[in-house]
C-alpha atoms as a PDB file:
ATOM      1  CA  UNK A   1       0.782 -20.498  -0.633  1.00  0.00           C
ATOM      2  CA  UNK A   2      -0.004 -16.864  -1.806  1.00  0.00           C
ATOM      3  CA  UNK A   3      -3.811 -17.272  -0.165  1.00  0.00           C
ATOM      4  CA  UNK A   4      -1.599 -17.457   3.051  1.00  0.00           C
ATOM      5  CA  UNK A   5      -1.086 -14.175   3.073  1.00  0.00           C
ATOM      6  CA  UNK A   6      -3.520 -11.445   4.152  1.00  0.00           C
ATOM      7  CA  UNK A   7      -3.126  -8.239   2.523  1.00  0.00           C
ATOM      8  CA  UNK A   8      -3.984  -5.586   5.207  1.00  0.00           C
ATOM      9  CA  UNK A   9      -3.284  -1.752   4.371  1.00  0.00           C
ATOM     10  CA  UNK A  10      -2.414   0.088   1.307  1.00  0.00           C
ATOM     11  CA  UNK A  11      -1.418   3.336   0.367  1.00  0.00           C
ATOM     12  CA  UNK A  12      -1.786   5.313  -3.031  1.00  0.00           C
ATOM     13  CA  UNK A  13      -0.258   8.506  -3.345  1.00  0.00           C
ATOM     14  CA  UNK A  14       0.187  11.076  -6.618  1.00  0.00           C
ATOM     15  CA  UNK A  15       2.077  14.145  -7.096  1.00  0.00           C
ATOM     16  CA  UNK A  16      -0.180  17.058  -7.023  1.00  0.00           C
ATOM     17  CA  UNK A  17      -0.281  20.752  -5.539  1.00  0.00           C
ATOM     18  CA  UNK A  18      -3.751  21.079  -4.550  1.00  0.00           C
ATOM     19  CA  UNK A  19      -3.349  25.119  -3.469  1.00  0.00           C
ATOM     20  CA  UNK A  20      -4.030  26.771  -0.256  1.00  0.00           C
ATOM     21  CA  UNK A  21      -7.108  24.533   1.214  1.00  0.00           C
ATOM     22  CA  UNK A  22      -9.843  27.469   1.973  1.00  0.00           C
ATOM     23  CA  UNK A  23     -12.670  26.236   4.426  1.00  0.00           C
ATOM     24  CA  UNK A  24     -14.722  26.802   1.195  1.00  0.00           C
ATOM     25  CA  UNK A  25     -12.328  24.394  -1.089  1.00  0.00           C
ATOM     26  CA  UNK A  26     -12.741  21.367   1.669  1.00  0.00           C
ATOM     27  CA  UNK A  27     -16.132  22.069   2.006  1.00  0.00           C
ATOM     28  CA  UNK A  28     -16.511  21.379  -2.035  1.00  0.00           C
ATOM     29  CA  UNK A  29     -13.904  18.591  -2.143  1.00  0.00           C
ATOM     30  CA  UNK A  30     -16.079  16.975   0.665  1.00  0.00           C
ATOM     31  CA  UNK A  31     -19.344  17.625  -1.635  1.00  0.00           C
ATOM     32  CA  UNK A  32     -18.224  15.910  -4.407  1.00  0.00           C
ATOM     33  CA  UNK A  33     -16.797  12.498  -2.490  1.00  0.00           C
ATOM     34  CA  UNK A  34     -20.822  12.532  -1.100  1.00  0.00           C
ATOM     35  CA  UNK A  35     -21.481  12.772  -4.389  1.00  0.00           C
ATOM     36  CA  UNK A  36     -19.508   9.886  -5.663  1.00  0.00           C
ATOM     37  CA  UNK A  37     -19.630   6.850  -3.448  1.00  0.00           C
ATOM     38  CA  UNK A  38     -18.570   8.402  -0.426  1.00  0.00           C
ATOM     39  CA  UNK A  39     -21.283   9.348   1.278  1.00  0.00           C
ATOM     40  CA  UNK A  40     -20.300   9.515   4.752  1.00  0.00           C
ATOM     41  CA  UNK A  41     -16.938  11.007   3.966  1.00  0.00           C
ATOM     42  CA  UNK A  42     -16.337  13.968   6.799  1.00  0.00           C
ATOM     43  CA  UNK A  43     -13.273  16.165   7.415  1.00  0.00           C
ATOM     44  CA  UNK A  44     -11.058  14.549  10.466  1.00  0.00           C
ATOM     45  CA  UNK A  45      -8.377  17.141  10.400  1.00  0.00           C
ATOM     46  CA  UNK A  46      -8.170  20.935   7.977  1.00  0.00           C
ATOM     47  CA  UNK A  47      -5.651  22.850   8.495  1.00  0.00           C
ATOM     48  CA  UNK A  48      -2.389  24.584   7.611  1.00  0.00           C
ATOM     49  CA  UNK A  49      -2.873  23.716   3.782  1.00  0.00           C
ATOM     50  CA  UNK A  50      -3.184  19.899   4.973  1.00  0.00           C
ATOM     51  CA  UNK A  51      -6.516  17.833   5.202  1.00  0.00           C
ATOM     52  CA  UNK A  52      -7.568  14.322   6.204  1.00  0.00           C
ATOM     53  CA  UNK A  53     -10.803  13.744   5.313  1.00  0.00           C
ATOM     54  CA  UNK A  54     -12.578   9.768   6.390  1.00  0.00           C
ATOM     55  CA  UNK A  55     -14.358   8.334   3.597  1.00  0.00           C
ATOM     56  CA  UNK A  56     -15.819   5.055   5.115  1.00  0.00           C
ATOM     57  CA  UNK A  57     -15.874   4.877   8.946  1.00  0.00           C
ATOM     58  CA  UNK A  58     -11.824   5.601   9.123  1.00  0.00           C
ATOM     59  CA  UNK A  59     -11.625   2.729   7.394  1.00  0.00           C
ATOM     60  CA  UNK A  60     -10.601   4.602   3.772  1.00  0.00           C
ATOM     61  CA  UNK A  61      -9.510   8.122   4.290  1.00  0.00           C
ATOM     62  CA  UNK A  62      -7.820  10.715   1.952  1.00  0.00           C
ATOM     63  CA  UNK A  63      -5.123  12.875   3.313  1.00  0.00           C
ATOM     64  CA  UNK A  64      -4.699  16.466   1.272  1.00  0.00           C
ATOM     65  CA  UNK A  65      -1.191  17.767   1.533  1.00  0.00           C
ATOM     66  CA  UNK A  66       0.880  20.563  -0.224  1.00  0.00           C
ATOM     67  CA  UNK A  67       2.430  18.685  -2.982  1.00  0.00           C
ATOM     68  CA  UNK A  68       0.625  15.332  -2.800  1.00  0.00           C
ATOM     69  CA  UNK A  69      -2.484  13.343  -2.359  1.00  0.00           C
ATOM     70  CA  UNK A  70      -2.881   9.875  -0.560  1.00  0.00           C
ATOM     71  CA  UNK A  71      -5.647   8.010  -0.644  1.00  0.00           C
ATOM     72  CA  UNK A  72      -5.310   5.252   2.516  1.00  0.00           C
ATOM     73  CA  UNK A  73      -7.594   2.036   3.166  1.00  0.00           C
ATOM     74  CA  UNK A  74      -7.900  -1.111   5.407  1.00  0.00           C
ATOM     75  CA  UNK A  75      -8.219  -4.085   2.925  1.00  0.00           C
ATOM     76  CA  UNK A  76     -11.167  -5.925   4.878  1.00  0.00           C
ATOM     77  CA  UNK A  77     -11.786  -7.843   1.774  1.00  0.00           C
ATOM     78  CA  UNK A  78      -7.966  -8.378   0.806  1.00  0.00           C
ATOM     79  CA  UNK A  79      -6.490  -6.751  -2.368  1.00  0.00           C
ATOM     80  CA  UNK A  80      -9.267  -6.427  -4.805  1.00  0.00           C
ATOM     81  CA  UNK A  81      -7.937  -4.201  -7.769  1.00  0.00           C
ATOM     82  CA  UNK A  82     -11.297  -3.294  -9.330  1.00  0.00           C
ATOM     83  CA  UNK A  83     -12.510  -2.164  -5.840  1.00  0.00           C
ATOM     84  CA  UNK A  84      -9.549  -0.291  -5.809  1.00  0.00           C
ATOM     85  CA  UNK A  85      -9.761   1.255  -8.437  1.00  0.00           C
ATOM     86  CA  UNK A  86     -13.290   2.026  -8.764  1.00  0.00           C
ATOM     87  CA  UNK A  87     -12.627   3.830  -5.209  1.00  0.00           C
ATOM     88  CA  UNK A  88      -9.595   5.728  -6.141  1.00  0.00           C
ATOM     89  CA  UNK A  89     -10.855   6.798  -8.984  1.00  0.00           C
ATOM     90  CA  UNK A  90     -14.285   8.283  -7.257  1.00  0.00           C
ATOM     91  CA  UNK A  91     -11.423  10.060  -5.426  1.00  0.00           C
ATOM     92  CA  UNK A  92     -10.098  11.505  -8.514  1.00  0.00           C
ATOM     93  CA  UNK A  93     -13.148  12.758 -10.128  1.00  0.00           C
ATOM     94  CA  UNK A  94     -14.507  14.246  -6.822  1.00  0.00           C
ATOM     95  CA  UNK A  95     -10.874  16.541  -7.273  1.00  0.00           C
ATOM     96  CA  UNK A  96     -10.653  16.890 -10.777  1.00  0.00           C
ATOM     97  CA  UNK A  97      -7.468  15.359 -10.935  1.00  0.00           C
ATOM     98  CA  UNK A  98      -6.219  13.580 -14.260  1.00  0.00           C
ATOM     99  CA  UNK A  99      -6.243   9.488 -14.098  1.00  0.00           C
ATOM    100  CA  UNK A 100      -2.525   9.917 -16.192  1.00  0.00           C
ATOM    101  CA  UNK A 101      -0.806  10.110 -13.159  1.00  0.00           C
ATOM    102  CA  UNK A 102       2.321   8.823 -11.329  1.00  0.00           C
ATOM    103  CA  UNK A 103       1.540   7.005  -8.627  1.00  0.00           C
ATOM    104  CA  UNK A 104       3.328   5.472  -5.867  1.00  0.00           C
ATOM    105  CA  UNK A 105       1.756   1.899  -4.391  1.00  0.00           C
ATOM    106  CA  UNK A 106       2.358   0.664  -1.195  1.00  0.00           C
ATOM    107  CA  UNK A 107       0.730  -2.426   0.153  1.00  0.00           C
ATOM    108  CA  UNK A 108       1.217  -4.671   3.341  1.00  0.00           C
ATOM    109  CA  UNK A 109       0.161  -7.816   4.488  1.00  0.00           C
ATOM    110  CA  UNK A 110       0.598 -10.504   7.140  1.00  0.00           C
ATOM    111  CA  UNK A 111       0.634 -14.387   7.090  1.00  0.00           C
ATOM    112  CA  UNK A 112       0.175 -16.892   9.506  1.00  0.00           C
ATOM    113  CA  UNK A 113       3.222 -19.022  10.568  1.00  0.00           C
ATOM    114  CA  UNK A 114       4.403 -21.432  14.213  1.00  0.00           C
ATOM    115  CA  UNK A 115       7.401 -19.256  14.736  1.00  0.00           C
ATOM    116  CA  UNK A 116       8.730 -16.679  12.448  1.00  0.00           C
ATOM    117  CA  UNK A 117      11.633 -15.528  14.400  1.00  0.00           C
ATOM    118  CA  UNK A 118      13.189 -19.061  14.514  1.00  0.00           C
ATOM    119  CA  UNK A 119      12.307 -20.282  11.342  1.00  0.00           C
ATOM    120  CA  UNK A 120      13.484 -17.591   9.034  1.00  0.00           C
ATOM    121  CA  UNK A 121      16.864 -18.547  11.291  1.00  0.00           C
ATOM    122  CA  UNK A 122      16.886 -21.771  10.549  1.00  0.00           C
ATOM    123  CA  UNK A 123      16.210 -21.661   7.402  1.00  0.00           C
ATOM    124  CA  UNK A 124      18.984 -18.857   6.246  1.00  0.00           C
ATOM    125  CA  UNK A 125      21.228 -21.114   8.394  1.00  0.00           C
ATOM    126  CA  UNK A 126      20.212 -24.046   6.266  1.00  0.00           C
ATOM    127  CA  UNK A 127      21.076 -22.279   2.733  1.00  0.00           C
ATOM    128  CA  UNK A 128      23.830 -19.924   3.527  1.00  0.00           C
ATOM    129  CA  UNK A 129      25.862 -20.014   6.810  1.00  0.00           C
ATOM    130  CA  UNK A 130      25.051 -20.413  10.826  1.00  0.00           C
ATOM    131  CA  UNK A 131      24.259 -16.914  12.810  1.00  0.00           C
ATOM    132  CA  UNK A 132      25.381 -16.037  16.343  1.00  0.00           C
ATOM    133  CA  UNK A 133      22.922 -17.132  19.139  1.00  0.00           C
ATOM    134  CA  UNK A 134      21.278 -13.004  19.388  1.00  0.00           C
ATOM    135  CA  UNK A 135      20.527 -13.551  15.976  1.00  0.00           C
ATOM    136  CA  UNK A 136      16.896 -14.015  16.740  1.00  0.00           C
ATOM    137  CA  UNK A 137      15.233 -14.000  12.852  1.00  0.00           C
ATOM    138  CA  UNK A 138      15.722 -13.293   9.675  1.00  0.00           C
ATOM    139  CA  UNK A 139      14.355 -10.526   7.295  1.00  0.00           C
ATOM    140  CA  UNK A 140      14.986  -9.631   3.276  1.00  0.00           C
ATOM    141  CA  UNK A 141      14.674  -6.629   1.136  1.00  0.00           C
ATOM    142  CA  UNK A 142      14.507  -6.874  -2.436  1.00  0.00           C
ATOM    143  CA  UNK A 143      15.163  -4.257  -4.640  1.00  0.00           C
ATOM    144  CA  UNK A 144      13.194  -4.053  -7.733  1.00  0.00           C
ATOM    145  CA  UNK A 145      13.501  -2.553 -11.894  1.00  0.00           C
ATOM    146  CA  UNK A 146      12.569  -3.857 -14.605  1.00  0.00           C
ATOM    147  CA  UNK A 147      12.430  -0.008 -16.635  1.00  0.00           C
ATOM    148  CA  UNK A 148       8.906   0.590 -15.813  1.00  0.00           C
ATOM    149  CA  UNK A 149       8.199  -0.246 -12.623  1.00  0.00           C
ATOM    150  CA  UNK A 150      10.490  -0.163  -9.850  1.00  0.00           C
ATOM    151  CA  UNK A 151      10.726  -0.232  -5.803  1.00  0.00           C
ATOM    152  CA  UNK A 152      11.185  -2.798  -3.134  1.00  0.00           C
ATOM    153  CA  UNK A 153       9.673  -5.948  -1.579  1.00  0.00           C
ATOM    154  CA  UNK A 154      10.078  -6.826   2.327  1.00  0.00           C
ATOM    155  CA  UNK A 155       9.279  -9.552   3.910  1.00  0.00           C
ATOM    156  CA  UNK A 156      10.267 -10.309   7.663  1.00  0.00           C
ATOM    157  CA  UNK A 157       9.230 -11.907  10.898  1.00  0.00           C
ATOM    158  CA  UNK A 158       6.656  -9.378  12.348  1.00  0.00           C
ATOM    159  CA  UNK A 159       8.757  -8.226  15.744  1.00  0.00           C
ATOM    160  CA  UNK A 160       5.503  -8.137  17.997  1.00  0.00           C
ATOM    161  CA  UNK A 161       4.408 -10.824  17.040  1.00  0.00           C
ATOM    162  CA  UNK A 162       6.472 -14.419  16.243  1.00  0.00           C
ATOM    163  CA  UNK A 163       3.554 -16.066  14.731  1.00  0.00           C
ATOM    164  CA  UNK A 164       3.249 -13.675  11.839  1.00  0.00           C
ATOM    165  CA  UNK A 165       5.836 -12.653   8.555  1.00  0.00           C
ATOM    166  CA  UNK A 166       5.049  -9.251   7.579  1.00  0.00           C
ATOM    167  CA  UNK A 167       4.905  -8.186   3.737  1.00  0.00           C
ATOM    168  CA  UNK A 168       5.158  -4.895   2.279  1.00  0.00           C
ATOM    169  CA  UNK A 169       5.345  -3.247  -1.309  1.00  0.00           C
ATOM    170  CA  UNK A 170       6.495  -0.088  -2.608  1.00  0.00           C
ATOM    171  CA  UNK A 171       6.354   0.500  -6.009  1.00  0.00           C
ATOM    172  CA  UNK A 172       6.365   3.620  -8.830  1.00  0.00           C
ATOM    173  CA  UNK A 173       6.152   3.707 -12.666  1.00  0.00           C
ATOM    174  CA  UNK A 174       9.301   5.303 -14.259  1.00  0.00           C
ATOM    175  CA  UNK A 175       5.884   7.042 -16.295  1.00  0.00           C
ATOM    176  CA  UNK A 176       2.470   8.123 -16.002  1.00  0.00           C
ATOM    177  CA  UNK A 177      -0.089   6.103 -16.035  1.00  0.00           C
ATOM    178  CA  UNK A 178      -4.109   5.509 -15.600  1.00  0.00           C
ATOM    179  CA  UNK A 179      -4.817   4.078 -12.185  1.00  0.00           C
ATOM    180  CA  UNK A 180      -6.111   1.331 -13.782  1.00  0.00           C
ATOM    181  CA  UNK A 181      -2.577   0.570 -15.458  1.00  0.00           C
ATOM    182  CA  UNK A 182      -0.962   1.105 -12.411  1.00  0.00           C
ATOM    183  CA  UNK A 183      -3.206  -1.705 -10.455  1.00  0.00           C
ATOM    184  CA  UNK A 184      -2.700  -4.130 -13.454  1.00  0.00           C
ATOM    185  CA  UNK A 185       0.925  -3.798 -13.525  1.00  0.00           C
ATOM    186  CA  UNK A 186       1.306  -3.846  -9.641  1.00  0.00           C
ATOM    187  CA  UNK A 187      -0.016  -7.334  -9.306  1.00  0.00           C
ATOM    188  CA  UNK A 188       1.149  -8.879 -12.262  1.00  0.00           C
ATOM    189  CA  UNK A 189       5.201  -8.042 -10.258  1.00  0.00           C
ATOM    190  CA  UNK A 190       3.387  -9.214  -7.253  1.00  0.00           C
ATOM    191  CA  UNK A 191       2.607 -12.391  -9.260  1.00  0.00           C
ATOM    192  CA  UNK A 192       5.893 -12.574 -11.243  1.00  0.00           C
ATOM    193  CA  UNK A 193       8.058 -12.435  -7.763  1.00  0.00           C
ATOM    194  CA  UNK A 194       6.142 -15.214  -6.262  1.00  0.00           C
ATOM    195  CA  UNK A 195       8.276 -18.000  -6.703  1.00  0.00           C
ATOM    196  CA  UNK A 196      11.334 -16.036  -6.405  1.00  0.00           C
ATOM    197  CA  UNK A 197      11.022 -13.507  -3.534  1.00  0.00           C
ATOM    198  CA  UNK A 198       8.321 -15.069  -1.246  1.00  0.00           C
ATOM    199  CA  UNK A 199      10.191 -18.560  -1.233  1.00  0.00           C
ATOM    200  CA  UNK A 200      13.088 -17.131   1.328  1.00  0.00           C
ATOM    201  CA  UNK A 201      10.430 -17.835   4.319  1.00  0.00           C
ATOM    202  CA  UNK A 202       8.604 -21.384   5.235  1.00  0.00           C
ATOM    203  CA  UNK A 203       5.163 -20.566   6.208  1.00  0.00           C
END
């Protein structure tokens, strides 16, 4: 069932020079996220035209690099797109970046299972053909287009750990977009795919 699965990290990132980062340019950048509804943001790391700045306790940070920026934040309450996008776009403001953007979306997750390793086995075996013996699971990647949005879903046994599949999303927007477009569109594939892509795993 999709409440099965926990979604844990995610990743947005948008195509934008940003300049040589002055100590006087983070030290705005980090005014304005107080500003917005980061108050506690603080630099981590500033230097060599790179910065990672912590906007809630490490738990959402923005990293500042030549030709991109990525915002990055543990889902403690799953994936909830307004949050999301009420956060990311504080982000944008606070750098006077344009919400028509492309952006690049990467989200992963976990769910709960007896044995991954074996059962993504046995159930391949069971559709398509028996594996060798050190054949110990059973992973997929899908590749995904549909002229506007396009990427790739994953979904494995997590390798440390057999009582867990692991998830992950990357997807981009052949256009740009507002953030809020971008979120929308994201989960309505995530939703669309359910039946299809998540059904190669028993959980």
């Amino acid at each position: 069932m999709k409440e099965n699965i926990k979604w844990c990290d995610l990743r947005i990132t948008i195509p934008f020079v940003m300049g040589q980062l002055s100590e006087k340019k983070v030290s705005a950048i980090l005014k304005n996220l107080r500003e917005s509804q980061f108050e506690n943001a603080k630099p981590v790391m500033a230097e060599f035209n790179v910065a990672a700045i912590s906007l809630v306790d490490g738990k959402k940070n923005l990293l500042i690099e030549p030709q991109q920026i990525t915002f990055v934040s543990h889902l403690e309450e799953g994936f909830d797109v307004e949050a999301v996008q009420c956060q990311f776009s504080s982000v944008l403001n606070a750098l006077f970046i344009d919400d028509e953007n492309q952006y690049l979306f990467n989200i992963e997750g976990v769910s709960e299972t007896e044995n991954s390793h074996a059962g993504s086995k046995q159930l391949f075996e069971e559709k398509y053909m028996q594996l060798d013996d050190e054949v110990c699971g059973v992973g997929y990647r899908f590749l995904l287009n549909d002229g506007r949005l396009f990427g790739e879903f994953k979904i494995e046994p997590l390798v440390t750990d057999k009582s867990r599949y692991y998830y992950q999303w990357v997807l981009n927007k052949s256009e740009k977009g507002t953030i809020k477009d971008m979120l929308h569109d994201v989960q309505s594939k995530m939703n669309k795919e359910w039946a299809g892509c998540f059904s190669v795993v028993r959980r």
